[in-house]
Every structure is written in structure tokens, then in C-alpha cells.
C-alpha atoms as a PDB file:
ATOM      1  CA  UNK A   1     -18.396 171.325 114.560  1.00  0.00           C
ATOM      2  CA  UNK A   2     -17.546 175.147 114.868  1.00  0.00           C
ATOM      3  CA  UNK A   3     -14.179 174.544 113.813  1.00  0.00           C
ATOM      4  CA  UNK A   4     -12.948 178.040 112.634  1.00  0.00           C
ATOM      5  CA  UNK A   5      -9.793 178.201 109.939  1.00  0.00           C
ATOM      6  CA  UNK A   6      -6.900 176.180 111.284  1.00  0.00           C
ATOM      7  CA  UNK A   7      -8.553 175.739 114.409  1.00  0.00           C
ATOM      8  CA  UNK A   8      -9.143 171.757 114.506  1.00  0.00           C
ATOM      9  CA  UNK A   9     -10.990 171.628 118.454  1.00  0.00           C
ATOM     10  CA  UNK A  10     -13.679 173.885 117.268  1.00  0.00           C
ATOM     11  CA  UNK A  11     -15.226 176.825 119.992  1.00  0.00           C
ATOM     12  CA  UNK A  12     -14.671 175.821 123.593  1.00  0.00           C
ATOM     13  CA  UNK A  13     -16.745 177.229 126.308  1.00  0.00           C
ATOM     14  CA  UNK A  14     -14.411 176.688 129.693  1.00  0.00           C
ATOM     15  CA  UNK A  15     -16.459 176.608 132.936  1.00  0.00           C
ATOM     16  CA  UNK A  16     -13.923 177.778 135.730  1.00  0.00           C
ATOM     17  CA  UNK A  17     -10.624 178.889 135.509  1.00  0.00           C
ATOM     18  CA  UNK A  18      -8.349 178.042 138.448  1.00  0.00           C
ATOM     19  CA  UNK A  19      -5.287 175.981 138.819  1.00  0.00           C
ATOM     20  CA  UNK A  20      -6.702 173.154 136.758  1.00  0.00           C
ATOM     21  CA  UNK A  21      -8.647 175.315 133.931  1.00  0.00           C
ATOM     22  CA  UNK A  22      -6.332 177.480 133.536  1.00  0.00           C
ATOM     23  CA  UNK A  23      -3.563 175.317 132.602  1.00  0.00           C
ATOM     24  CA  UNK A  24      -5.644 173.538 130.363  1.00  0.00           C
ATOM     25  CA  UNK A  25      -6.244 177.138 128.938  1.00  0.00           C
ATOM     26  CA  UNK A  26      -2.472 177.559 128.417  1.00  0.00           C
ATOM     27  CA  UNK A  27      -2.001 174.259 127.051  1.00  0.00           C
ATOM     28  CA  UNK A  28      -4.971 175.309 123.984  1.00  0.00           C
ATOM     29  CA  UNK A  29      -3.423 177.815 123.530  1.00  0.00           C
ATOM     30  CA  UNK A  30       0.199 176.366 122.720  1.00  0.00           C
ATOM     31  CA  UNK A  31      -1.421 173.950 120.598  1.00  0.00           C
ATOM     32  CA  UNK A  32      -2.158 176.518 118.381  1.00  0.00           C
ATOM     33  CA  UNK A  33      -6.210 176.797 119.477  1.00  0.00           C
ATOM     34  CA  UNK A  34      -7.293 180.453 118.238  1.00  0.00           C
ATOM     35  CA  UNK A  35      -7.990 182.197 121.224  1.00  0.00           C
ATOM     36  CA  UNK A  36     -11.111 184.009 119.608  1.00  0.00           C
ATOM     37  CA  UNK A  37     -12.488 180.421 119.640  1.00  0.00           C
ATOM     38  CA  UNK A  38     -12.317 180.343 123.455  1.00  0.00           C
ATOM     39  CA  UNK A  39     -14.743 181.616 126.033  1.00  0.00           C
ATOM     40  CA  UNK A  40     -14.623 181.934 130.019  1.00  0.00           C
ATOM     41  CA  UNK A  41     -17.031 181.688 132.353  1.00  0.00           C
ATOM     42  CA  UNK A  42     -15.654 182.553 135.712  1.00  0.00           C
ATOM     43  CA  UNK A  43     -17.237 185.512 137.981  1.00  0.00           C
ATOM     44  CA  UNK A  44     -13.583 185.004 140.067  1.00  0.00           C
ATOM     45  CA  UNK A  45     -11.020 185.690 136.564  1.00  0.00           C
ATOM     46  CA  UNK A  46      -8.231 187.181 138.071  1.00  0.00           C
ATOM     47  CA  UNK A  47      -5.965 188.913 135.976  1.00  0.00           C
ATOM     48  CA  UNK A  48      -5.557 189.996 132.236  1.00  0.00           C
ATOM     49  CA  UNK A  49      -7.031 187.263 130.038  1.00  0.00           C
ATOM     50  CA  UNK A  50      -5.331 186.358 127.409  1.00  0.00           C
ATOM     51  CA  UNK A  51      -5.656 188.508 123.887  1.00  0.00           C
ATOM     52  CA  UNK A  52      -8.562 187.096 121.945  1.00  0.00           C
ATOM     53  CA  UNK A  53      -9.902 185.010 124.994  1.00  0.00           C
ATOM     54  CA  UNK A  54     -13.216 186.113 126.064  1.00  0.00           C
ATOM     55  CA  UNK A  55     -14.258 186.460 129.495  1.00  0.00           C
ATOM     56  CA  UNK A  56     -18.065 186.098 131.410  1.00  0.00           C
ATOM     57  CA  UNK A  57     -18.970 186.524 134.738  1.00  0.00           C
ATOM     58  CA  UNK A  58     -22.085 183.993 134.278  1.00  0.00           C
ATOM     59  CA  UNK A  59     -23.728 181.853 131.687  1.00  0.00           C
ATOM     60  CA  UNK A  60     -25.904 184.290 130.883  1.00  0.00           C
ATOM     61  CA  UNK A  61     -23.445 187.276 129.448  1.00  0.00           C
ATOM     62  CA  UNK A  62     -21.881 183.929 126.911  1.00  0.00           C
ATOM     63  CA  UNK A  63     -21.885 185.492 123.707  1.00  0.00           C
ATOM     64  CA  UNK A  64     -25.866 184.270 121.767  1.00  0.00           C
ATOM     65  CA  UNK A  65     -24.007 183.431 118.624  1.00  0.00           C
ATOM     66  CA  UNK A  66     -21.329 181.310 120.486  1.00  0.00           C
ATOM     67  CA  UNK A  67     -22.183 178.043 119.614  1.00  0.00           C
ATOM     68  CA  UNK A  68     -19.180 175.582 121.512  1.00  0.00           C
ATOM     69  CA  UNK A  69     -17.852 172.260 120.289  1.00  0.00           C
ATOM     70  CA  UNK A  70     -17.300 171.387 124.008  1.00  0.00           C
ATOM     71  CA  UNK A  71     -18.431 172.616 127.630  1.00  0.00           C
ATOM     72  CA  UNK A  72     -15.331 172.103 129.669  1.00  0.00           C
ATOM     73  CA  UNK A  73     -16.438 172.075 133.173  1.00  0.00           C
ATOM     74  CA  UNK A  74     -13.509 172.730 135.831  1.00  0.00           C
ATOM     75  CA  UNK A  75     -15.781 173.960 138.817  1.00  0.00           C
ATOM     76  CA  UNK A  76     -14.996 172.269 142.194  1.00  0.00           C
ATOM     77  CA  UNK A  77     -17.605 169.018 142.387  1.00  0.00           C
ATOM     78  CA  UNK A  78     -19.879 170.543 145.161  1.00  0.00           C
ATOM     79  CA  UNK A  79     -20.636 173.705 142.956  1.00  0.00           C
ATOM     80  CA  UNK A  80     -22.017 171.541 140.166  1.00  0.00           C
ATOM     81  CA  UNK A  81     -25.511 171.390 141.537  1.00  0.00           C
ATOM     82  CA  UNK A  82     -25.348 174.583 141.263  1.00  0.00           C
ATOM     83  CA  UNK A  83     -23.933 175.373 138.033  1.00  0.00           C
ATOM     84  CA  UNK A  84     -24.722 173.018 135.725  1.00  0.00           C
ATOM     85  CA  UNK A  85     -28.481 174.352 135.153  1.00  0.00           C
ATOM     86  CA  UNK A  86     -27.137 177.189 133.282  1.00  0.00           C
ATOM     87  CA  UNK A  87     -25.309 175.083 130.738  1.00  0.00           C
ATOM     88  CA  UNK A  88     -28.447 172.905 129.861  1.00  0.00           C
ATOM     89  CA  UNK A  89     -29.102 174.692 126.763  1.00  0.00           C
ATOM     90  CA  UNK A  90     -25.880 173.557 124.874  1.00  0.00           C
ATOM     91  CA  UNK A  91     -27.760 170.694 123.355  1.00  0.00           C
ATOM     92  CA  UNK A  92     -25.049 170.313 120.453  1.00  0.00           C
ATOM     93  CA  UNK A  93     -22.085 170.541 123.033  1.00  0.00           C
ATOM     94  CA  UNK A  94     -20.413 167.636 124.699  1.00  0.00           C
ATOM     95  CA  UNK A  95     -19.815 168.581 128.110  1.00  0.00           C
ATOM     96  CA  UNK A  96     -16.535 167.304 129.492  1.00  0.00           C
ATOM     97  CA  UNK A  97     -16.147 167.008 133.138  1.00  0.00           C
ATOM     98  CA  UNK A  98     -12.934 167.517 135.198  1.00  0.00           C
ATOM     99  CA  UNK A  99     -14.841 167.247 138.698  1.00  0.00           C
ATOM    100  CA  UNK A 100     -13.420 164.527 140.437  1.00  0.00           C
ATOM    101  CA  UNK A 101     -16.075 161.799 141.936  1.00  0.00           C
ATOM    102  CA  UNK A 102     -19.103 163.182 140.124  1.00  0.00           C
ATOM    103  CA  UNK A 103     -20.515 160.894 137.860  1.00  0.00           C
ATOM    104  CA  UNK A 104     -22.042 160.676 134.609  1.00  0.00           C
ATOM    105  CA  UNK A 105     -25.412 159.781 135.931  1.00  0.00           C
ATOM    106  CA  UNK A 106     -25.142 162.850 138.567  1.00  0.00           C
ATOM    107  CA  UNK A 107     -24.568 165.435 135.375  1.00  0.00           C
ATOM    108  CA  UNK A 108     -27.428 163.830 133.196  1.00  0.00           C
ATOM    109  CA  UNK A 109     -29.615 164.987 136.381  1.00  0.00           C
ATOM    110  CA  UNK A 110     -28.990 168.055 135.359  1.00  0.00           C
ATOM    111  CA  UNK A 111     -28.087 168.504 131.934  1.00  0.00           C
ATOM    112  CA  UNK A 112     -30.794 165.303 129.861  1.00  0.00           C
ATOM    113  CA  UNK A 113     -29.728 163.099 127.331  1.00  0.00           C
ATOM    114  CA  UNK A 114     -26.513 164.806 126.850  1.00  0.00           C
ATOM    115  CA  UNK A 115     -23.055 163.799 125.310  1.00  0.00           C
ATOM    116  CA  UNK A 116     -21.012 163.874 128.110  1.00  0.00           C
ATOM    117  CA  UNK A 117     -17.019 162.585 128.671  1.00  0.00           C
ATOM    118  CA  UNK A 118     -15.458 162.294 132.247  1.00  0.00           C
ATOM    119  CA  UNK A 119     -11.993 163.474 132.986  1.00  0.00           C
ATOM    120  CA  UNK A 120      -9.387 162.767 135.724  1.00  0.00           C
ATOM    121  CA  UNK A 121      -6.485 164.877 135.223  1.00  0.00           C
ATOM    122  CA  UNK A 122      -3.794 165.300 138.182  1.00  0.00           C
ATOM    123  CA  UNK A 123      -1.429 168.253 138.612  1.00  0.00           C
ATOM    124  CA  UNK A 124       1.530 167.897 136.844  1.00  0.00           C
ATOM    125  CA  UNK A 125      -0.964 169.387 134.570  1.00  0.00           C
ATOM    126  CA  UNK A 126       0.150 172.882 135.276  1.00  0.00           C
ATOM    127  CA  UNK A 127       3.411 171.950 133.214  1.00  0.00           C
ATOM    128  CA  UNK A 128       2.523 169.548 130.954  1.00  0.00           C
ATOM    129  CA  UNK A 129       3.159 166.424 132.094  1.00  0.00           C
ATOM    130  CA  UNK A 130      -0.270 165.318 133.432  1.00  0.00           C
ATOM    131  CA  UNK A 131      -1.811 162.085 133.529  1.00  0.00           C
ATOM    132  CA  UNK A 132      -5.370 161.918 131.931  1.00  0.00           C
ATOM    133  CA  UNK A 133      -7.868 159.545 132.230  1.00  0.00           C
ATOM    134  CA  UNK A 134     -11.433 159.501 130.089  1.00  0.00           C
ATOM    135  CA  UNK A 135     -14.779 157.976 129.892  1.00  0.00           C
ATOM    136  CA  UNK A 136     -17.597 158.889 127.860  1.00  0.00           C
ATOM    137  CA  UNK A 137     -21.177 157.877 128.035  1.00  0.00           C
ATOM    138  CA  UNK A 138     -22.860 156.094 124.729  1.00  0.00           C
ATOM    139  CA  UNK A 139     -23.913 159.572 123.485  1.00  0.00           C
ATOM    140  CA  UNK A 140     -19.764 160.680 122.512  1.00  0.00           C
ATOM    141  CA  UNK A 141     -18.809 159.738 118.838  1.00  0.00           C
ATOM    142  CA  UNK A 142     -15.168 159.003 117.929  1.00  0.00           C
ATOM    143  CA  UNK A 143     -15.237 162.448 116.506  1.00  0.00           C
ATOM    144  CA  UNK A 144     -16.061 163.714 119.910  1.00  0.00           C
ATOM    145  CA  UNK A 145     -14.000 161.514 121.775  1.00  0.00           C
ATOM    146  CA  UNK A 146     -11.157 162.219 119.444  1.00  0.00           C
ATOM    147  CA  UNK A 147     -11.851 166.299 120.044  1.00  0.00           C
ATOM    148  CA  UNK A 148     -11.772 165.288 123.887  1.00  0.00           C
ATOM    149  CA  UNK A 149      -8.752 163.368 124.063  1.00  0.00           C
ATOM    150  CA  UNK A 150      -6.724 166.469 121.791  1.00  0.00           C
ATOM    151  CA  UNK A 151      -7.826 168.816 124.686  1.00  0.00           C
ATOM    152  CA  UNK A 152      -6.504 167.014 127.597  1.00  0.00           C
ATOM    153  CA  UNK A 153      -3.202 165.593 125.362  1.00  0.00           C
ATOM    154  CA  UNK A 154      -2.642 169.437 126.007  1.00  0.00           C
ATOM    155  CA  UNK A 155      -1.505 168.894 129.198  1.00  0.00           C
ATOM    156  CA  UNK A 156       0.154 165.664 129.222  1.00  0.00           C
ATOM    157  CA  UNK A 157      -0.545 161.887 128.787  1.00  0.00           C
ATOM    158  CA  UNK A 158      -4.425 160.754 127.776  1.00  0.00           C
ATOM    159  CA  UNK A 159      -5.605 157.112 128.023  1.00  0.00           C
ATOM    160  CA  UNK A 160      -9.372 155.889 128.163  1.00  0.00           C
ATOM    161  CA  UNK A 161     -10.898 153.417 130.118  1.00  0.00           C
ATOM    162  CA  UNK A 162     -12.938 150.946 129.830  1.00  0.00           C
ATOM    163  CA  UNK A 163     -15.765 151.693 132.348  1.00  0.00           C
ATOM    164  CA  UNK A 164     -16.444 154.573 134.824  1.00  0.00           C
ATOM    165  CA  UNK A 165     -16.012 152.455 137.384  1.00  0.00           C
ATOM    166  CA  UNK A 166     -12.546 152.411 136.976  1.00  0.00           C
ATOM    167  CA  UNK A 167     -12.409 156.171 137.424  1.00  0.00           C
ATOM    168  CA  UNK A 168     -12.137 155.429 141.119  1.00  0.00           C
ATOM    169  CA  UNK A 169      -9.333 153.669 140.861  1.00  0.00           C
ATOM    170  CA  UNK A 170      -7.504 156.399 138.535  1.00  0.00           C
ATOM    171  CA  UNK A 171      -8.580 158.519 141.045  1.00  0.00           C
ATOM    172  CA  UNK A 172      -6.768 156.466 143.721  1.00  0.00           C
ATOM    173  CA  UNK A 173      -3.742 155.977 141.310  1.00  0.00           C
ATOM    174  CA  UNK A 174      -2.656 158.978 139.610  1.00  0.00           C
ATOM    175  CA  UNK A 175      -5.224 161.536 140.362  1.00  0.00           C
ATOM    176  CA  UNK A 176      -3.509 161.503 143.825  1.00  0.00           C
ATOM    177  CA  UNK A 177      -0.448 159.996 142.741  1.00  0.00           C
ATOM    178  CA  UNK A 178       1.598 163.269 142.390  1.00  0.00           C
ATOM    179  CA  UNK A 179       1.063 163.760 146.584  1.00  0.00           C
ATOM    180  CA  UNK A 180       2.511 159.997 146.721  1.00  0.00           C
ATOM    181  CA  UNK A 181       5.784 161.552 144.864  1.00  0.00           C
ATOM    182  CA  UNK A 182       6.009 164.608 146.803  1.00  0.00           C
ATOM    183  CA  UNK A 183       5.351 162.284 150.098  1.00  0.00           C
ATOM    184  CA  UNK A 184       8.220 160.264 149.083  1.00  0.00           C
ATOM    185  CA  UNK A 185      10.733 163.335 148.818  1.00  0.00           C
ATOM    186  CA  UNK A 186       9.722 164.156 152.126  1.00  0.00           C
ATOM    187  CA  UNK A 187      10.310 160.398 153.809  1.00  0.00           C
ATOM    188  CA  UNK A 188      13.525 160.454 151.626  1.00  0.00           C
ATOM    189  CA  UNK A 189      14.302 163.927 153.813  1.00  0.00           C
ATOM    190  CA  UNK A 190      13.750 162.230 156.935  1.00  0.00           C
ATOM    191  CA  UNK A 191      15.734 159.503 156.493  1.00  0.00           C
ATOM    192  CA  UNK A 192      18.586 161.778 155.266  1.00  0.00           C
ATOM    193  CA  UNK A 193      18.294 163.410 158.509  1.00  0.00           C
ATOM    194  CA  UNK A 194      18.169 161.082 160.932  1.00  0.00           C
ATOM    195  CA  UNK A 195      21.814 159.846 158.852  1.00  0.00           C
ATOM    196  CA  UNK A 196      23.436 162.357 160.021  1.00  0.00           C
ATOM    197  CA  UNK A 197      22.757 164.975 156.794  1.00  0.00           C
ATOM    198  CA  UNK A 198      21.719 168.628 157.445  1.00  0.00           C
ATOM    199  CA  UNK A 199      18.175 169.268 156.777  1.00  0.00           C
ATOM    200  CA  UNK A 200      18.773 171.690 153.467  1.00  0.00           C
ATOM    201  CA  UNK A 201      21.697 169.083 151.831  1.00  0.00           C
ATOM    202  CA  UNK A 202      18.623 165.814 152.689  1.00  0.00           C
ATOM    203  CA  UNK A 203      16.190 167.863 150.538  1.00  0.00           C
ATOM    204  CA  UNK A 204      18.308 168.791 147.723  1.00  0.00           C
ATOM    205  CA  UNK A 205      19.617 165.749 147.242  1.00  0.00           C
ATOM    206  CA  UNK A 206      16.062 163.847 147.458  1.00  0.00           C
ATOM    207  CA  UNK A 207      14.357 166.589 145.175  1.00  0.00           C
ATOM    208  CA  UNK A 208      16.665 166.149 142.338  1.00  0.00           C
ATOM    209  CA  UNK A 209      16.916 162.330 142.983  1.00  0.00           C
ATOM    210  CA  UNK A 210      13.081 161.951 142.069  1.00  0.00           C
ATOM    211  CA  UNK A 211      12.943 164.793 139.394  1.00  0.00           C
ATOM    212  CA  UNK A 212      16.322 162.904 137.848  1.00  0.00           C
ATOM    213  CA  UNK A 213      14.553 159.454 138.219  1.00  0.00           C
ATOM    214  CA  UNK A 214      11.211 160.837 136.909  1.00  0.00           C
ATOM    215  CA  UNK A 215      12.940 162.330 133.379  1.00  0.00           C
ATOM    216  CA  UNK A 216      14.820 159.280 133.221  1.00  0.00           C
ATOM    217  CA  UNK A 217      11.826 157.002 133.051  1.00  0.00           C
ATOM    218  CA  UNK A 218      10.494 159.340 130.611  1.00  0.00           C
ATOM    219  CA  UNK A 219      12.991 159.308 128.370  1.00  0.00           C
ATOM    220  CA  UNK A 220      14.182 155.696 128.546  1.00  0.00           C
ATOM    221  CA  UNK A 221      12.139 152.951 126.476  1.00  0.00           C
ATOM    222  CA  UNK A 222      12.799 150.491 129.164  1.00  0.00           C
ATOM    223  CA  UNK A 223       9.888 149.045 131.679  1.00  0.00           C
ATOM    224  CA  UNK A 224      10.480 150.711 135.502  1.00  0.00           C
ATOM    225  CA  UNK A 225      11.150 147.399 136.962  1.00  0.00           C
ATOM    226  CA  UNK A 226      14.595 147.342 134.373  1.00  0.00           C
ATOM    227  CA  UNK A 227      15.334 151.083 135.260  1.00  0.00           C
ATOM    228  CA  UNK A 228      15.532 149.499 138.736  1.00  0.00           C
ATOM    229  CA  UNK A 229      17.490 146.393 138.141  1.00  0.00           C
ATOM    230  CA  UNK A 230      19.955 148.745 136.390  1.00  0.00           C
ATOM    231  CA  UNK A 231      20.690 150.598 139.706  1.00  0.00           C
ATOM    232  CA  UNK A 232      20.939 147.082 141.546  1.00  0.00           C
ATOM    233  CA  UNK A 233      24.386 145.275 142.293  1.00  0.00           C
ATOM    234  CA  UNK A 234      23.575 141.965 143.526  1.00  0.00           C
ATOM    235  CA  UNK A 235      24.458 142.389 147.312  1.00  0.00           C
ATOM    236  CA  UNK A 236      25.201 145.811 147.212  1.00  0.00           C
ATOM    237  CA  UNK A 237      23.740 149.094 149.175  1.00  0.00           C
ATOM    238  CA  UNK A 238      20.504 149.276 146.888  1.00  0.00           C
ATOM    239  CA  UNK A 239      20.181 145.936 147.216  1.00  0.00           C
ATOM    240  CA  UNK A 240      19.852 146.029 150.592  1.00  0.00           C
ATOM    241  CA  UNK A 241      17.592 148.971 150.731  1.00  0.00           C
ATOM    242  CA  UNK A 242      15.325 146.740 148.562  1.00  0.00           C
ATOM    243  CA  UNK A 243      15.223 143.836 150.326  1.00  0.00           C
ATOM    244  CA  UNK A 244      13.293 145.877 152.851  1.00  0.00           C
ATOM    245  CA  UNK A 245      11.286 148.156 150.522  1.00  0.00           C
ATOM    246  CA  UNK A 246       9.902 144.538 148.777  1.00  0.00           C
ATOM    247  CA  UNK A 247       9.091 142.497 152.244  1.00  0.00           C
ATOM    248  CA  UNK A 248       5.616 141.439 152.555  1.00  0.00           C
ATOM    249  CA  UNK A 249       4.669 144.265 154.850  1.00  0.00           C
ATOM    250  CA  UNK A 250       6.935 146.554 152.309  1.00  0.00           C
ATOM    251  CA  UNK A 251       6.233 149.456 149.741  1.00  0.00           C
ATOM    252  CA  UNK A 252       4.037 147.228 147.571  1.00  0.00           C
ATOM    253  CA  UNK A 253       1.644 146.359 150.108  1.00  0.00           C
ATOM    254  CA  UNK A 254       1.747 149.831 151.416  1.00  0.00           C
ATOM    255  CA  UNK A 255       0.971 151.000 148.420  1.00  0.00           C
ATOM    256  CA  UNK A 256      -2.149 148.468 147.543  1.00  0.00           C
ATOM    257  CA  UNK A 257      -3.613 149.666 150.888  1.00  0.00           C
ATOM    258  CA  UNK A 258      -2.767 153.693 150.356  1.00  0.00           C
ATOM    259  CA  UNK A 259      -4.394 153.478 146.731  1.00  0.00           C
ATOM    260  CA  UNK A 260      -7.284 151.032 148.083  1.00  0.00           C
ATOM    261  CA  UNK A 261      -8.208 153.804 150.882  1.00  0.00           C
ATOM    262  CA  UNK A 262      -8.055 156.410 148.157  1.00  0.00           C
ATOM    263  CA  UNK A 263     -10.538 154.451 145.778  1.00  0.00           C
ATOM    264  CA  UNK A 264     -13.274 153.541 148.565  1.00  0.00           C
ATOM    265  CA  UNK A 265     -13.182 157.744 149.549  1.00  0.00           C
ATOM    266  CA  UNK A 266     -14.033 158.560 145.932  1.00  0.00           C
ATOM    267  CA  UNK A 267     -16.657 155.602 145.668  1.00  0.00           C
ATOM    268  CA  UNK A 268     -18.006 157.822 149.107  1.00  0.00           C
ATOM    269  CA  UNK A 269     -17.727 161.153 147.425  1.00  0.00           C
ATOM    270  CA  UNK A 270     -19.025 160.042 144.059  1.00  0.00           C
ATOM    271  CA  UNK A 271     -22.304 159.077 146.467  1.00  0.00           C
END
């Protein structure tokens, strides 16, 4: 590893810098990763990049003695057939990928017998309080997966699983979970409206009620399901509410065939 003085992830070569790269960017660099350490390649950089952080227009202008620990690749998936080519000379590099649906076996088409470690971040990401999922191929150490998993703890919560096959189903679940939440404000809206509340007095009251519910989850040690009980009076108005939420035909079913749909349209994606 490239690791220079007090910087523990090494040299990081970042492939794309949009909404998702560059809050991973931000993230390394709050950690304390030296920005010297960090190159971009992104012909579209918009902006003043960050003191230290060096930017590229292509593969070809990275640096010849610039030898990264990690390829971070945050292009959209249908510009990977296109991209990756240029990165097939970072041998020593694992290459982590952050394009949803494109498998491991659709990079090694491009890139050989490479070390290579699927991601599936969400956006929460942006301020850091993303959900992270990971799988490597048999060619990661623990000392790579290890670098991997301090990268994407940048941005919020990291967990691995325990085949890519699963990444479908993370996909399903919190890849596209955050547009689940948001949906759910909106519904919440709705039914505030069609109460009797003004439009602007049913959003307030439903934003803050899931950003209040979210940081309370977060900060409580106790399961969701007891978070829930908690707000429950036997018989009372929640009660109620729940007794329709958790019919058969209800939010838990709804939910099974919402994430289900989600998970057989990255299986279609992922080819």
C-alpha cells in the first residue's frame, strides 16, 4: 500500500465525481485522508477542487507515478463499457464499484483477474448517514476489504454480505429505501389534507415527524418494533391507525411486494 504519513487508506484514484463521488470525496476528506493522496478523473469537474486534490479530464493525464491503493468507480452503470478499458492497467489496485446492477463478472470483462469489491451506497450519503452494502470477489484480502469498508464508513453505515446475489435485494431495500421515506412524507401529506389541514401545516408536521422518528431510532438502543410499542396505548388513536397499517393486505405486504418489484428490476438491469 501507498499509504503516505498519517494517511491510513493509501492513494485513491476516484472515477466520477457527481452527487455520489463527491460526497464520498468530502467524507475522505473529514476523515482526515490527505488530499495530495487523492486524484479525479472527471472531464465534467465543476467547480474549484479542493486544495491538494488533483483533477484529470481522462485516464490518460493520471499522474505516471500515481500508483492508487483503490480505483473508486462512481460513473453511471451504462458508461462502464466505456470507461473501464482505461483503468485496466492498475494491476495492484482494487477497483471498487459504486454502479448499481453491474456485476463482478461484467467488470472482470473488462478489467482480468482483478481485485474487485462491489458497493451499494444510497443517498443519505451526501450527509453522512448512508447505508452501505459490500461484496468482494476471492481476489480482496482483509487488508483490502478492511481499506474498502473505511472508505464507505465515510459516509455512513457499512455491512458486507454474504453473496452478490444479495446485492439485489440491498438494492431493493435500502439502495431505494430513502425514496420509500420521502414517499411516506408525501402519503402522510395527503392524508393530512384530506383531514381538513392546510397543505403547508400537513407537510411540516409530516417532515419533522419522520426526521424526529428517524434520529430517535438512531439514538435509542431499542429494536424499531419497541420504539413502536412505546407510542401504542392499547385501544388508543395509534392503535387504531395500526390495526389497519398491519392487516394482511397492509404496509407489510405492501412493502414485500414494493421491495420484491425493486429486486427483479435490478436482476433485469444487472443482465
Amino acid at each position: 500500500m501507498n499509504a503516505a504519513p498519517g494517511n491510513v487508506a493509501g492513494e485513491i484514484l476516484l472515477v466520477g465525481c457527481g452527487k455520489m463521488g463527491g460526497a464520498l470525496l468530502a467524507g475522505w476528506l473529514d476523515q482526515g485522508i490527505a488530499p495530495t493522496c487523492i486524484v479525479i478523473v472527471d472531464p465534467h469537474f465543476a467547480g474549484d477542487p479542493p486544495p491538494g486534490v488533483r483533477i484529470c479530464a481522462e485516464a490518460a493525464q493520471v499522474p505516471a507515478d500515481f500508483r492508487p491503493d483503490i480505483v473508486l468507480l462512481a460513473v453511471k452503470p451504462q458508461s462502464m463499457d466505456q470507461v473501464l478499458p482505461s483503468y485496466a492497467g492498475f494491476k495492484d489496485a482494487i477497483f471498487l464499484s459504486i454502479a448499481a446492477g453491474r456485476t463482478i463478472a461484467s467488470l472482470e470483462r473488462h478489467l482480468g483477474a482483478a481485485a474487485i469489491v462491489r458497493a451499494m451506497p444510497n443517498t443519505p450519503a451526501a450527509v453522512r448517514r448512508g447505508a452501505t452494502a459490500l461484496y468482494a470477489n476471492d481476489r480482496v484480502d482483509s487488508s483490502g476489504r478492511d481499506l474498502c469498508e473505511q472508505l464507505m464508513r465515510a459516509v455512513g453505515t457499512v455491512a458486507w454480505t454474504r453473496s452478490e446475489a444479495e446485492m439485489d435485494a440491498v438494492t431493493a431495500l435500502s439502495g431505494s429505501g430513502p425514496a420509500y421515506v420521502f414517499l411516506l412524507v408525501e402519503a402522510l401529506t395527503a392524508a393530512g389534507e384530506a383531514m381538513g389541514l392546510e397543505r403547508k401545516l400537513a407537510e411540516t408536521l409530516a417532515r419533522a415527524t419522520v426526521e424526529g422518528s428517524g434520529e430517535l431510532l438512531r439514538q435509542s438502543p431499542l429494536a424499531a418494533a419497541n420504539l413502536r410499542e412505546n407510542v401504542t396505548s392499547p385501544n388508543g388513536t395509534t392503535f387504531a391507525a395500526l390495526q389497519v397499517l398491519s392487516a394482511p393486505d397492509g404496509l407489510f405486504d405492501l412493502m414485500r411486494r414494493a421491495t420484491a418489484a425493486a429486486a427483479r428490476r435490478a436482476k433485469e438491469l444487472a443482465g
